[in-house]
Structure formats: structure tokens, C-alpha cells
Protein backbone atom coordinates (compact mmCIF):
# COMPACT_ATOMS: atom_id res chain seq x y z
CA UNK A 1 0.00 0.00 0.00
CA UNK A 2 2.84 1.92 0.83
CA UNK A 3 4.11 2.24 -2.47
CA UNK A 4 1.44 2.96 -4.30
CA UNK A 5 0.76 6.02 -2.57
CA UNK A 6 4.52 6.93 -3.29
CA UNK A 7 3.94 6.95 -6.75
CA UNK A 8 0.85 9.00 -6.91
CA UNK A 9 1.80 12.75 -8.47
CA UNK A 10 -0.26 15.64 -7.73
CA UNK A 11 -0.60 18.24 -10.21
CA UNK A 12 1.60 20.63 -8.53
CA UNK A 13 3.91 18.34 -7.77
CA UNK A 14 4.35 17.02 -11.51
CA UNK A 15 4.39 20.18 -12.96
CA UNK A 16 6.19 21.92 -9.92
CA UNK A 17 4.46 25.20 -10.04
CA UNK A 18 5.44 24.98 -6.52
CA UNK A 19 9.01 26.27 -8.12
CA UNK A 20 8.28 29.35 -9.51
CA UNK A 21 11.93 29.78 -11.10
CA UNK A 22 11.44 26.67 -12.89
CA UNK A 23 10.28 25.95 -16.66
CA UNK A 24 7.20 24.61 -16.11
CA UNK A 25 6.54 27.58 -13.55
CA UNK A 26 7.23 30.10 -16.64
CA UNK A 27 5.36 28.35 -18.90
CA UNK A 28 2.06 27.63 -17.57
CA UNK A 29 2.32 31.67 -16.80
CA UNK A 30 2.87 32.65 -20.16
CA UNK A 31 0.15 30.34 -21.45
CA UNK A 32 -2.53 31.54 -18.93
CA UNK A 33 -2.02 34.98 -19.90
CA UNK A 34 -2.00 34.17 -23.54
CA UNK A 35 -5.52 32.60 -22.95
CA UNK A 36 -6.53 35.03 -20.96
CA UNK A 37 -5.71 37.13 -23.48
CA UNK A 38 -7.50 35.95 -26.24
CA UNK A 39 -10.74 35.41 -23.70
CA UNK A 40 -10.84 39.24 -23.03
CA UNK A 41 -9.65 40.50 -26.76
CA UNK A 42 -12.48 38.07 -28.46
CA UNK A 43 -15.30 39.34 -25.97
CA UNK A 44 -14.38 43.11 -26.77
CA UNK A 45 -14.44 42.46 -30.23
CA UNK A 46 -17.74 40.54 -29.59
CA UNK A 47 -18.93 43.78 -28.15
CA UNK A 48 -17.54 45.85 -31.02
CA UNK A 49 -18.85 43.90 -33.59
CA UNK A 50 -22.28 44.06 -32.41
CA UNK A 51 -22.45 47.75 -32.28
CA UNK A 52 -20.81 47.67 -35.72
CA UNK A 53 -22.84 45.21 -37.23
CA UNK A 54 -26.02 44.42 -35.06
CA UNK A 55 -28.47 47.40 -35.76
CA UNK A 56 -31.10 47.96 -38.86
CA UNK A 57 -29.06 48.78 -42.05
CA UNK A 58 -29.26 52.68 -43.62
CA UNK A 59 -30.82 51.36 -46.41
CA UNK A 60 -33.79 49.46 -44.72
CA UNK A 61 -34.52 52.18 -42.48
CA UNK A 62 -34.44 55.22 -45.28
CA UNK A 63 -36.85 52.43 -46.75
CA UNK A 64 -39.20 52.59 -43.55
CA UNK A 65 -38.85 56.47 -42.93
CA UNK A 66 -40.07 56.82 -46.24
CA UNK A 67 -43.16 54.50 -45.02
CA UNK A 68 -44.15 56.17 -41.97
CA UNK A 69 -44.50 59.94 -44.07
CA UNK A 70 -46.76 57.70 -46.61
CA UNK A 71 -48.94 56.25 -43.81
CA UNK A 72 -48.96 60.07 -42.49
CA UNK A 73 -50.36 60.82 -45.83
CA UNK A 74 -52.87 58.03 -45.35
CA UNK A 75 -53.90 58.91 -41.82
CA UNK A 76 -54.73 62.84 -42.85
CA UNK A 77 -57.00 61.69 -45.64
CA UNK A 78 -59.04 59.64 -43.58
CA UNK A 79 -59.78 56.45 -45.88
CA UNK A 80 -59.09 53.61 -43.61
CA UNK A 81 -59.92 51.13 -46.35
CA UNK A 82 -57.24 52.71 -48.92
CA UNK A 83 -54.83 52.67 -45.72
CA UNK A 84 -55.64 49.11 -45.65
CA UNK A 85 -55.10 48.40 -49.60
CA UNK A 86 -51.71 50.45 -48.67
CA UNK A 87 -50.77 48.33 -45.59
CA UNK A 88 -51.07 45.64 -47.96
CA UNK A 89 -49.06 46.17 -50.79
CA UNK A 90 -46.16 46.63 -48.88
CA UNK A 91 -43.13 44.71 -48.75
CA UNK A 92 -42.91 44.73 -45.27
CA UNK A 93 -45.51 43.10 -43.21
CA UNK A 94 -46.74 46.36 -41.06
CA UNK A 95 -49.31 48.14 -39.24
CA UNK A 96 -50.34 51.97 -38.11
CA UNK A 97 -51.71 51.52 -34.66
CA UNK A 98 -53.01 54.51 -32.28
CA UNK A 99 -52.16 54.74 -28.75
CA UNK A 100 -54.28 52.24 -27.78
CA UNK A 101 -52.18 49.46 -30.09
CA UNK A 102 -55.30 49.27 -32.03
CA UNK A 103 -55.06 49.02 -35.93
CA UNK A 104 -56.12 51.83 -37.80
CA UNK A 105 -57.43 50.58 -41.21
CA UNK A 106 -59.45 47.81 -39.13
CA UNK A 107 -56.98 45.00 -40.86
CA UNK A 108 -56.96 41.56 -38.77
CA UNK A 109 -53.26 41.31 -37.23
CA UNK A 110 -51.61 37.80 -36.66
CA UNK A 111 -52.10 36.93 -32.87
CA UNK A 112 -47.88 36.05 -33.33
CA UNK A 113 -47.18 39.29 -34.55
CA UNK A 114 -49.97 40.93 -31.32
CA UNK A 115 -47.66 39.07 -29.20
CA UNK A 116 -44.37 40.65 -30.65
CA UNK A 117 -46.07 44.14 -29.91
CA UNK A 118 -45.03 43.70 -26.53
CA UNK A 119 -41.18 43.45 -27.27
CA UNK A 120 -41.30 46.44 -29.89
CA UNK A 121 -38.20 48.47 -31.03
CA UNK A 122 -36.69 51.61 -31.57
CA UNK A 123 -35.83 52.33 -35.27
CA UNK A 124 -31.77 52.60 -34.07
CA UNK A 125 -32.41 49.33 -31.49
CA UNK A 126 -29.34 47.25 -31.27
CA UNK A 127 -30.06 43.70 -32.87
CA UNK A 128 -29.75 39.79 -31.98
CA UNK A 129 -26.77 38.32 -32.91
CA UNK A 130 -29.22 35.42 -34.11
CA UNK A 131 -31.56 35.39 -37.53
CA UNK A 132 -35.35 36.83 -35.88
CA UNK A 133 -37.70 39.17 -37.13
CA UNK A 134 -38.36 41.99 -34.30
CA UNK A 135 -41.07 44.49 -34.48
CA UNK A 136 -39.68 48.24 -35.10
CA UNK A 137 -41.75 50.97 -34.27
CA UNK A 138 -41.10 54.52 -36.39
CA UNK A 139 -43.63 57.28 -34.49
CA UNK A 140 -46.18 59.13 -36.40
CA UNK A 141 -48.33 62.42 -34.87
CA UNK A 142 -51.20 62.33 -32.75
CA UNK A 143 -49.53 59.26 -30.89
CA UNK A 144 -49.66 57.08 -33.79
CA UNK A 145 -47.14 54.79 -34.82
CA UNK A 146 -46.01 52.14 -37.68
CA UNK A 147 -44.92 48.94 -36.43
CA UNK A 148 -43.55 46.94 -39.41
CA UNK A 149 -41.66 43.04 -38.80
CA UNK A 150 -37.92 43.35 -39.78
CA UNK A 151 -37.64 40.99 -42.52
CA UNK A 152 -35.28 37.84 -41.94
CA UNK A 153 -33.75 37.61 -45.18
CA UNK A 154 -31.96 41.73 -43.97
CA UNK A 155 -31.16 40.70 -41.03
CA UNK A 156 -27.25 41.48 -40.43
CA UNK A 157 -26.79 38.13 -38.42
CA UNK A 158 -26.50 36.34 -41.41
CA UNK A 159 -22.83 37.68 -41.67
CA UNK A 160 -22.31 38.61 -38.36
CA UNK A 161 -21.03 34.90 -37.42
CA UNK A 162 -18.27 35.22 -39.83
CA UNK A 163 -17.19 38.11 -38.67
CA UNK A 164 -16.73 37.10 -35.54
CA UNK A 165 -15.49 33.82 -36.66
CA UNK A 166 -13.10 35.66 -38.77
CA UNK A 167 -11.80 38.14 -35.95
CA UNK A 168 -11.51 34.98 -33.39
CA UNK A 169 -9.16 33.57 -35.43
CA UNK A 170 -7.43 36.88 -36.19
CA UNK A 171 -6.88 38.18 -32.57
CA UNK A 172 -5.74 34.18 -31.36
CA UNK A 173 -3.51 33.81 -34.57
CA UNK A 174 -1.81 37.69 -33.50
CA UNK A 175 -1.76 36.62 -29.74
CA UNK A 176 -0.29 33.55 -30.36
CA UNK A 177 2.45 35.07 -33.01
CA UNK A 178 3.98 37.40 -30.88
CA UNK A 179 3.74 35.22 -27.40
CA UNK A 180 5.59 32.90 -29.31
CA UNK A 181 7.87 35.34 -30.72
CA UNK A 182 8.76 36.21 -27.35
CA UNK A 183 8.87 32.92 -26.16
CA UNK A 184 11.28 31.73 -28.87
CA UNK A 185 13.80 34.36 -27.81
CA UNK A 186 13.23 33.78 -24.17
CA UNK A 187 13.74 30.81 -25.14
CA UNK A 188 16.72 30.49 -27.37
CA UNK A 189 18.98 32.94 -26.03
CA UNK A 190 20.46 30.45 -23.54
CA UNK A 191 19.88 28.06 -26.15
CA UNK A 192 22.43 30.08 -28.27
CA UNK A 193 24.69 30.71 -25.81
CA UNK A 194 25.11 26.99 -25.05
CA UNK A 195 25.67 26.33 -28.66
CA UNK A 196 27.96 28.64 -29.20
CA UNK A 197 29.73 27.12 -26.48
CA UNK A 198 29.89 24.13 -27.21
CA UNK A 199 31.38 24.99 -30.94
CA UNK A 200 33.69 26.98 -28.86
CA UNK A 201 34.77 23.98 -26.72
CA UNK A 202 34.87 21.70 -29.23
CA UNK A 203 37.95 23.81 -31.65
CA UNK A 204 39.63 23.65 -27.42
CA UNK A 205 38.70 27.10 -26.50
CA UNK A 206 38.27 25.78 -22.25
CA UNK A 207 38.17 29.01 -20.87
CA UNK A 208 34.59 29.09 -22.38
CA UNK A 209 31.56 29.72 -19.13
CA UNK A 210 28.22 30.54 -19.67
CA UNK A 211 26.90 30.09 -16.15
CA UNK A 212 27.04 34.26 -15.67
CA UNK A 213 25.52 34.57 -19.27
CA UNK A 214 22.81 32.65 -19.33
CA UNK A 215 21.66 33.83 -15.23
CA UNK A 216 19.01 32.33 -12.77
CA UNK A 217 16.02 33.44 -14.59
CA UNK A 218 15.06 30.13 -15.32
CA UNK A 219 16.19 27.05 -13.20
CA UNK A 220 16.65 24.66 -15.45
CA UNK A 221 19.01 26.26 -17.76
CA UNK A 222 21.00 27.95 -15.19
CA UNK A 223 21.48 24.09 -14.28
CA UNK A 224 22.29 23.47 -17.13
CA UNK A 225 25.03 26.07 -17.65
CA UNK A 226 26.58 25.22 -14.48
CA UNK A 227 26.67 21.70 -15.00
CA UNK A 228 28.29 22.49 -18.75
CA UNK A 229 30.98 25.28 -17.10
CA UNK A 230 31.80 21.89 -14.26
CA UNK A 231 32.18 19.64 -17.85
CA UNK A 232 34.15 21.93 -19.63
CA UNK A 233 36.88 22.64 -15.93
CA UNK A 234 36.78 18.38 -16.16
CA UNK A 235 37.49 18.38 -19.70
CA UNK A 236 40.23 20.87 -20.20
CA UNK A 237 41.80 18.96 -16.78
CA UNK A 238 41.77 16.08 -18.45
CA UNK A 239 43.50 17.22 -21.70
CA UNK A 240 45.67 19.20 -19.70
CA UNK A 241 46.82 15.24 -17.77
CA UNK A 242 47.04 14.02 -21.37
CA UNK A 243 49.30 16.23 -23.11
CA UNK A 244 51.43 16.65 -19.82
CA UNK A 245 51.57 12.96 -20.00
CA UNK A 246 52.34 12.83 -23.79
CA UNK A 247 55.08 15.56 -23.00
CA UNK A 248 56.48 13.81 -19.67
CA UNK A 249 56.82 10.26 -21.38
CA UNK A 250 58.49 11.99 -24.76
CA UNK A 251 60.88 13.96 -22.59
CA UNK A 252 61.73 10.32 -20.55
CA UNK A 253 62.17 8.49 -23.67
CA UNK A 254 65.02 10.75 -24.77
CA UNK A 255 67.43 9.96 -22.75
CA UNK A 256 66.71 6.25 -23.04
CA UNK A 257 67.41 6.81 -26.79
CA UNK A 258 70.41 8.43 -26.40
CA UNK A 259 72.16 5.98 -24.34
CA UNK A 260 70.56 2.98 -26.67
CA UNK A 261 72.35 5.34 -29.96
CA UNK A 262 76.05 5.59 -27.72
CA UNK A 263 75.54 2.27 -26.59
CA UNK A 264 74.70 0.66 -30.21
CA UNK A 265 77.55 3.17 -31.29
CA UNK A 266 79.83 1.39 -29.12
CA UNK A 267 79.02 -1.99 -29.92
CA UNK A 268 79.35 -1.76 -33.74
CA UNK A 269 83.09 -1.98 -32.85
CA UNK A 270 82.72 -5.66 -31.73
CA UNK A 271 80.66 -6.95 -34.06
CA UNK A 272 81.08 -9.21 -37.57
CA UNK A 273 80.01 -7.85 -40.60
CA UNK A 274 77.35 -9.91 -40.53
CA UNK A 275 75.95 -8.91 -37.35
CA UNK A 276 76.39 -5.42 -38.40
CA UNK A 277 73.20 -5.74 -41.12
CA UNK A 278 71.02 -6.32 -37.30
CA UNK A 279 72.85 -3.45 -36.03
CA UNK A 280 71.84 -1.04 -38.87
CA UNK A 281 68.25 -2.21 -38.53
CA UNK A 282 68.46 -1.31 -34.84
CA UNK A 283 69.90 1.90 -35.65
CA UNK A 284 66.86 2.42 -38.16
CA UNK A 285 64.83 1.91 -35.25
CA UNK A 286 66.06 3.94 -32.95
CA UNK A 287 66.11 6.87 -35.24
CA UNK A 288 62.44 6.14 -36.36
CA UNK A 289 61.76 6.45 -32.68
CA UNK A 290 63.84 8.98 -31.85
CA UNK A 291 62.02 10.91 -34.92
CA UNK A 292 58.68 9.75 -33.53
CA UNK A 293 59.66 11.87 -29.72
CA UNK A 294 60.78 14.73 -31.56
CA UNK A 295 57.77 14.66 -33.77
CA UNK A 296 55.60 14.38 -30.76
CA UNK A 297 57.40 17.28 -28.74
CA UNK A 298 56.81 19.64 -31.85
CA UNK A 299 53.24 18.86 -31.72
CA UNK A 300 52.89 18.99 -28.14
CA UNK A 301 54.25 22.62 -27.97
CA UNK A 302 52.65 23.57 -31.23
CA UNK A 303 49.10 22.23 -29.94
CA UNK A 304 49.66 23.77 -26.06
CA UNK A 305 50.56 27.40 -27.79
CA UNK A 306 53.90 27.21 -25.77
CA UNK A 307 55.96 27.54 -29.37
CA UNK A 308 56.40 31.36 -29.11
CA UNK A 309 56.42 32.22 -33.23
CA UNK A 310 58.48 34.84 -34.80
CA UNK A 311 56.64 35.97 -37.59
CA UNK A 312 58.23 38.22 -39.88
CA UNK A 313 58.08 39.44 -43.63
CA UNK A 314 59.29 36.44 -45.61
CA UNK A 315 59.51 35.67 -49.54
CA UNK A 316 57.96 32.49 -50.45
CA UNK A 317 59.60 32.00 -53.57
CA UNK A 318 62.72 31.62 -51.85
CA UNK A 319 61.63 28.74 -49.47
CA UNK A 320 59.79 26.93 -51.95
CA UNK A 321 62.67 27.08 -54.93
CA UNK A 322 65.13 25.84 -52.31
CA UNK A 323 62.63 22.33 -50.88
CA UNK A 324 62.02 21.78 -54.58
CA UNK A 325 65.50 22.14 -55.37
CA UNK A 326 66.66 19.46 -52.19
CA UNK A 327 63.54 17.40 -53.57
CA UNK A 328 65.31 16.96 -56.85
CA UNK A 329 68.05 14.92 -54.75
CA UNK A 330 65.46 12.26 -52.71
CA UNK A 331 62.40 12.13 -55.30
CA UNK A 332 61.97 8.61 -56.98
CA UNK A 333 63.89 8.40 -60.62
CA UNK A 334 60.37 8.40 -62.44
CA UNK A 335 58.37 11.57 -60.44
CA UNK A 336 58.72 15.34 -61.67
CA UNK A 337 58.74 18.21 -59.45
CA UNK A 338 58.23 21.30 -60.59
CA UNK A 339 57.75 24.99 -59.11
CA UNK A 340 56.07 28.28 -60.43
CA UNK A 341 55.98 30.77 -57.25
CA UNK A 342 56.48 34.53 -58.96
CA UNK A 343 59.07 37.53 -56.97
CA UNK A 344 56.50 39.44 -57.53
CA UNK A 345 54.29 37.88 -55.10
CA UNK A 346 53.73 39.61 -51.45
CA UNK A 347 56.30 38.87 -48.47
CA UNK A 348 53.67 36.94 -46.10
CA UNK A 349 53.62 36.90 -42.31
CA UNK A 350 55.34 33.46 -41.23
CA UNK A 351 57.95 32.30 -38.83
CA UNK A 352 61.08 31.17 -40.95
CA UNK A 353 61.22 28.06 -39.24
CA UNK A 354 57.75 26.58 -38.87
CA UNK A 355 56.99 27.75 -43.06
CA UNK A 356 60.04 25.76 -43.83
CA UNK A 357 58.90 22.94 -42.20
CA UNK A 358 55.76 22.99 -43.22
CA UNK A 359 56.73 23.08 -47.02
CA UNK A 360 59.34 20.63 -46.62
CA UNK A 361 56.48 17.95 -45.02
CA UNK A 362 54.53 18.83 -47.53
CA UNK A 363 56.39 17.83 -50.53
CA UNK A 364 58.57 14.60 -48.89
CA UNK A 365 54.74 13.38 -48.30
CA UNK A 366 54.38 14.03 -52.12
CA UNK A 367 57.18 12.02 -53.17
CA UNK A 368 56.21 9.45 -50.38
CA UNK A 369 52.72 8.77 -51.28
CA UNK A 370 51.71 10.33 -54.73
CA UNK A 371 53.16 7.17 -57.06
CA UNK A 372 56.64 6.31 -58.53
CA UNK A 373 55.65 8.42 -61.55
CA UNK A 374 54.11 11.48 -59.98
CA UNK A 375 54.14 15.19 -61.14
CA UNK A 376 54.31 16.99 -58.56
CA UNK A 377 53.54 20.79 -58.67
CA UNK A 378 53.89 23.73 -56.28
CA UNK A 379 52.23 27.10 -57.29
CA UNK A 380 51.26 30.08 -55.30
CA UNK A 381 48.68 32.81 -55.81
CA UNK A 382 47.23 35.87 -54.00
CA UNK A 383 43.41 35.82 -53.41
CA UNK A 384 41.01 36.94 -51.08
CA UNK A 385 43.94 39.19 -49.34
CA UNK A 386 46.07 35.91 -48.62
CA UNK A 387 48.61 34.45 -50.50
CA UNK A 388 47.76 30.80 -51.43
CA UNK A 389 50.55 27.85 -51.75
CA UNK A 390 49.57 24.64 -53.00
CA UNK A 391 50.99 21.41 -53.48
CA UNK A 392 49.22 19.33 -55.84
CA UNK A 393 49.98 16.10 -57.57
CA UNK A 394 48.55 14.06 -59.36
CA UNK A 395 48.23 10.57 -57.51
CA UNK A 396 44.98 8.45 -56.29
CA UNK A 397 44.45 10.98 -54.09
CA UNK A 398 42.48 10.33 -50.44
CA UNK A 399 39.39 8.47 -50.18
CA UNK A 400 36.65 11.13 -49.49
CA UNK A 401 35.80 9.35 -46.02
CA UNK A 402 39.45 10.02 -44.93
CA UNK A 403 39.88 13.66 -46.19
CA UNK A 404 38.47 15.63 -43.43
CA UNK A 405 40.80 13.10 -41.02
CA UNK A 406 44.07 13.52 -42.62
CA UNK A 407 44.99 16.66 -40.11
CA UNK A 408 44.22 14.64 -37.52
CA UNK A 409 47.13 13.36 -34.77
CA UNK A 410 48.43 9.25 -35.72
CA UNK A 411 46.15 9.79 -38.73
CA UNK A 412 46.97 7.15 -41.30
CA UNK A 413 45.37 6.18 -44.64
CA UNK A 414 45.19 2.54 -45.04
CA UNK A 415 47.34 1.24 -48.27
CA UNK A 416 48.59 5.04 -48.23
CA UNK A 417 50.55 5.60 -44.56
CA UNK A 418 51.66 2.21 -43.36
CA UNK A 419 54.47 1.48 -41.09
CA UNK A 420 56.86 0.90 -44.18
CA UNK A 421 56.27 4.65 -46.05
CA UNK A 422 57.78 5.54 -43.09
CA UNK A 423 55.12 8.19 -41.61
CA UNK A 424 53.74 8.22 -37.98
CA UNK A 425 51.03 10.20 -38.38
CA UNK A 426 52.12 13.67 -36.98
CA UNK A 427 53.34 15.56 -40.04
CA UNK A 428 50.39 17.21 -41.33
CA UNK A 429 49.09 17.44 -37.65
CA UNK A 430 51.98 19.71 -37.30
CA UNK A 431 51.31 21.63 -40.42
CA UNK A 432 48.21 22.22 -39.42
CA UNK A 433 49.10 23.32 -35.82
CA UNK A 434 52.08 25.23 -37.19
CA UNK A 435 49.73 26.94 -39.71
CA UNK A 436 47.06 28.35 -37.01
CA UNK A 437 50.11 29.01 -34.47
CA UNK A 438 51.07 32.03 -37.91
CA UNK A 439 47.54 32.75 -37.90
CA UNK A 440 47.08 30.99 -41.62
CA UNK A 441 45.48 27.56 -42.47
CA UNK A 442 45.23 24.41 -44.43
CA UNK A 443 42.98 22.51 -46.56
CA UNK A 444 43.58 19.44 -48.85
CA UNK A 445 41.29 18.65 -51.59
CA UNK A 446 41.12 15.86 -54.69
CA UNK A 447 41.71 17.11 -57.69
CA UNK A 448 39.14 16.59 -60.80
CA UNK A 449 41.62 14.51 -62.68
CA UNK A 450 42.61 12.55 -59.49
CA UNK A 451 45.32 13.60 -57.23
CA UNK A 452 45.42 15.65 -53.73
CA UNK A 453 45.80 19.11 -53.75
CA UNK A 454 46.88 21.27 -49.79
CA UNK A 455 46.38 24.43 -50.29
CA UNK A 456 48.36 26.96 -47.46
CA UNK A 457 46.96 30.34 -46.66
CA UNK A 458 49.12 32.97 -45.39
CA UNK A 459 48.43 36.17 -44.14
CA UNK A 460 50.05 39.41 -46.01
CA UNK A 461 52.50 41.06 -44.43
CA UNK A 462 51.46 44.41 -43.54
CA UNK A 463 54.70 46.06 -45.16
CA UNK A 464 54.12 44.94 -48.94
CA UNK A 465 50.42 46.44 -48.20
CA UNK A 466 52.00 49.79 -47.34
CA UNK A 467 53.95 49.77 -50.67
């Protein structure tokens, strides 16, 4: 019995309008004013309508004006029988009566319509918002009067539903549009600010917090923000463990390596010629590792912004013409590399070092993965203020699924960057890190007519713009 009552829910308590800071609170506020909104707009316009719409039209009572001066007529000529004829005639069903409600002409009046006498109206009465026929009463002299039965078919009910119709649909629609207007940007605004957030956190921006931004006005978002500012301190402590780990165990491995490379070094000297072929491949492997640290160092303090650039005004034509020039010497005897990077182009903003670098990976993974008969090409262009530099060749390119992945760290391409090629997987992660570090970027693309094509953007240097 017990727990059945425990999982009984009042409404307050499952909609918690006991918590007036909370979403539900706001909520069922908003929508009880919007309702009572439209309540109290629809019965004014109720009331405006019918004193618009409700009443005898012009034209109908012109028309019965003009019959009350041509029963006056009939009255001051005294033939009750040709008032009769008159009364008749008419397209109104109607009577002159004195002030005793007696009919003049003598004419026999419907007991229905006798009965109606008692609930007669003025000619500017206010009508039913319902089809009827009411009595109207114009005045005449001497006390008389003409009573004549508004006919149905004029009465201004007939459209007076759709009016209203129309204008309940109006005034909810308008209500509706701008409370939800408002509510949308109540709404998002948080909503934003926790996207924008979380695009910031996810390109590593961790000093991202939107707890202050988004406030206490509504409970469950400011939850939300603080819970998101607690992930975001976790996450960036946890990066920060990982790369001080990466860095730790790279810095530990050194000097490992070195005394593996003296110690190899000195034990070359007692060993056969034959045993020297395993020494070289132990050499080979301590270098590749020895590479692999030194790549993983670079990235480290590339990726933790502790590389402190020196960008200055530097000539591209220069660095490229002298990497294509040392790729002549280690290019396979069937590829072709070739260069067309004008003087005339600007001097770009770049450290020395890291463009170098960047070039030089560029076109060793060329001649590493393009194809023993390659054409390789390297051509630079200003556009869009930057100056462009791509390598392109003309290989089987990168499967589409892999493209946006290559600039990723350990990133290899299967049948492409294997173990034998030679790579580890941090070169273009470095280009790409070295590239945002001189405030530029990368992209790599297939080409049309197959091949992969990384283009490098480079700011201008602000001294060729002053020339």
C-alpha cells in the first residue's frame, strides 16, 4: 500500500508550479495569460462587432422612414380602407396603430405578430446576434405609430457569425504570433549561448563559461550552464593530464634513446660484418623512434601554444625554390617536381622556421605517397587578401571518407601511410598546428583529374600592403 501512494503525483507536484523559477513555472504563466488574453480580446471584439454590425441597415430604415411619411399621408386623408389596400401592398408586413395598439385601417393582425407588440423596437435598437424578425416601431403624430416586422432575409446576423469567426481567429492567430515570438527568444537565447559554447569547446577554447551569461532566470538552464561550465573545468583537466603525460613520457624516452644510440655506437666496434646488417636495422629503429619523440614534442608545444612564433616578412619564392630544389636529390627516378611561385608575389607573415617545415612535409609526403611516376607541382597565388601555396599532384588521391581526417594526430590512410612509407602520423598534424600558431590555415582537396591538392593560406605582411 505503501508504495502505491509513493507513486501518486499531484498536479503541482508534476508540474512543480510549486518552483516558480522553474520551466514549467514560466510556462504555464505565459500560457494563462495568452488565454486570458485571447478570452478578453475576443469578448471586446464581440462587443464591437455588435455595435458595428447588429443594428437595422441605412438602407432598410431610409426604406421605412419613407413609409411612416406615406402612412402620415394616409392617416390625414381619412380612408381607412385605402390605408388598408396600402398596408397591404407593402413589402414589409406592417401596421399603423393609435395609442391604444389598435389598428387603424381595421386589418386583422396575426395573434404572433400581437404578441411581438409587446417586445417592440426603436428604429436605431441594437439587434440579436441570431436570424429573428423583431417588431420596429417609427412614431407618427397624434400618438400614432407604424410597427412593421424586420424581414429575416436583412437581417445582419447572417454575416455577423463570420465576422466574428473571422476576428476569433485573427486576434488568437496575432496573440499567439507574438507570445511565441517572445517565447522563442526567451527561449533560445540560452539556447544560443550553449551552442555557441559548445562549438567553442569543441575547436579547445576551455576558458569558455556561460553560467554568468545565461543567469538564474530560469532554473533549469542555469542548471544546465553550471553543470556544462563543471564539464568543460573536467574536460580541459583532463586534456591538460594528457598532453602533460604525452610531454612527460616523450621527454623520458630521450634519454633512453640516447644511451641505446652511444651504446649501439659502441658496440658496432665488436661486431662481424654480418651482425652489423642487425645493427643497422636497430639503428633504423632507434632513429624512427627517436624521430617519432621529436615529432611528438613539436606537436605537443605547437598544440599547447607554448611555441612562441616569430613571424616576420618572408619571400615564399625563396623557401619553396630551395625544398624543390633538395627534392630533386630524394624524389623517386620516375616523379617530376616542378615549381612556379612569382618575386613578384607579397612577403607573407610566417615564422622562418615553422613555413620551412611545413613546405618541406609537404612535398617529402608528395614524393612518399603520390606514385613512382608522380608530377608533382607547387604554385602560389594571391586571393582573397592571402597568399595561397599549394601542393598538388597528381596521384589516387584520399578516399573522401578520410579527407576531413588527414589533419588529424596518428592519422593514417590505409594502403597510403603504413608502417613501411615511413610516416607516424604527426606531419600534417603539425602543419596544421604550425599553420594556425602564424595565424594561416590548411585545406587538402582531390583534384578533378585525381590527385590531392593542400592548399596553405598565409596572411600578407602588412609592409608589402603599405607599398
Amino acid at each position: 500500500m505503501q508504495s502505491i501512494q509513493s507513486v501518486r503525483f499531484s498536479p503541482k507536484a508534476l508540474f512543480k508550479l510549486n518552483r516558480q523559477g522553474s520551466l514549467a513555472y514560466k510556462l504555464f504563466s505565459y500560457f494563462a495569460v495568452i488565454l486570458l488574453l485571447i478570452l478578453g480580446l475576443q469578448n471586446i471584439a464581440e462587443h464591437a462587432l455588435v455595435k458595428a454590425l447588429l443594428h437595422v441597415p441605412s438602407r432598410v430604415q431610409s426604406e421605412m422612414l419613407a413609409l411612416s411619411l406615406q402612412a402620415e399621408v394616409m392617416i390625414a386623408e381619412g380612408d381607412m380602407d385605402e390605408l388598408a389596400d396600402w398596408e397591404r401592398g407593402q413589402d414589409y408586413y406592417l401596421f399603423v396603430l393609435d395609442k391604444q395598439q389598435n389598428v387603424l385601417s381595421g386589418r386583422e393582425m396575426h395573434p404572433h405578430f400581437k404578441f411581438k407588440l409587446n417586445f417592440v423596437r426603436s428604429l436605431d435598437t441594437i439587434l440579436d446576434d441570431r436570424v429573428n424578425q423583431p417588431i420596429i416601431a417609427v412614431p407618427l403624430d397624434a400618438g400614432n405609430q407604424l410597427v412593421i416586422q424586420f424581414p429575416h432575409e436583412k437581417h445582419p446576423a447572417h454575416t455577423f457569425r463570420y465576422y466574428f469567426a473571422i476576428s476569433q481567429v485573427v486576434i488568437a492567430a496575432l496573440i499567439l504570433t507574438v507570445f511565441s515570438a517572445l517565447l522563442a527568444r526567451y527561449l533560445q537565447r540560452p539556447l544560443t549561448q550553449l551552442q555557441e559554447a559548445s562549438r567553442r569547446l569543441s575547436e579547445g577554447d576551455f576558458s569558455v563559461r556561460v553560467a554568468s551569461e545565461v543567469g538564474e532566470s530560469v532554473k533549469e538552464f542555469s542548471e544546465l550552464a553550471k553543470d556544462f561550465d563543471h564539464m568543460t573545468h573536467r574536460i580541459h583537466e583532463l586534456a591538460e593530464k594528457q598532453k602533460r603525460l604525452i610531454r612527460d613520457v616523450s621527454h623520458e624516452l630521450k634519454t633512453p634513446l640516447a644511451r641505446h644510440a652511444l651504446a649501439l655506437h659502441l658496440l658496432r666496434r665488436h661486431l662481424s660484418d654480418e651482425q652489423q646488417i642487425m645493427a643497422d636495422r636497430l639503428e633504423r629503429e632507434s632513429d624512427e623512434m627517436n624521430d617519432l619523440v621529436s615529432e611528438i614534442l613539436e606537436f605537443s608545444r605547437l598544440e599547447n601554444a607554448s611555441y612562441d612564433p616569430q613571424l616576420v616578412p618572408i619571400q615564399l619564392e625563396a623557401l619553396c625554390s630551395l625544398h624543390v630544389l633538395e627534392a630533386q636529390h630524394s624524389k623517386l627516378p620516375g616523379q617530376t617536381i616542378t615549381s612556379h611561385v612569382s618575386k613578384a608575389l607579397p612577403l607573407v607573415m610566417a615564422d622562418n622556421r615553422l613555413a620551412s617545415r611545413v613546405i618541406k612535409n609537404l612535398v617529402g609526403n608528395a614524393i612518399k605517397y603520390a606514385g613512382e611516376n608522380a608530377i608533382i607541382h607547387v604554385s602560389a597565388y594571391e586571393a582573397d587578401n592571402l597568399v595561397k601555396l599549394e601542393i598538388t599532384d597528381n596521384g589516387q588521391g584520399i578516399p573522401p571518407l578520410h579527407l576531413k581526417h588527414i589533419f588529424d594526430p596518428f592519422t593514417r590512410i590505409e594502403n597510403a601511410r603504413d608502417k613501411l612509407s615511413g610516416g607516424n602520423g604527426l606531419g600534417l598534424a603539425i602543419v596544421k598546428e604550425s599553420m594556425a600558431v602564424m595565424k594561416g590555415s590548411v585545406t587538402a582537396e582531390n583534384c578533378q583529374k585525381g590527385g590531392l591538392r593542400i592548399t596553405l593560406r598565409f596572411p600578407k605582411s602588412q609592409r608589402d600592403d603599405l607599398r
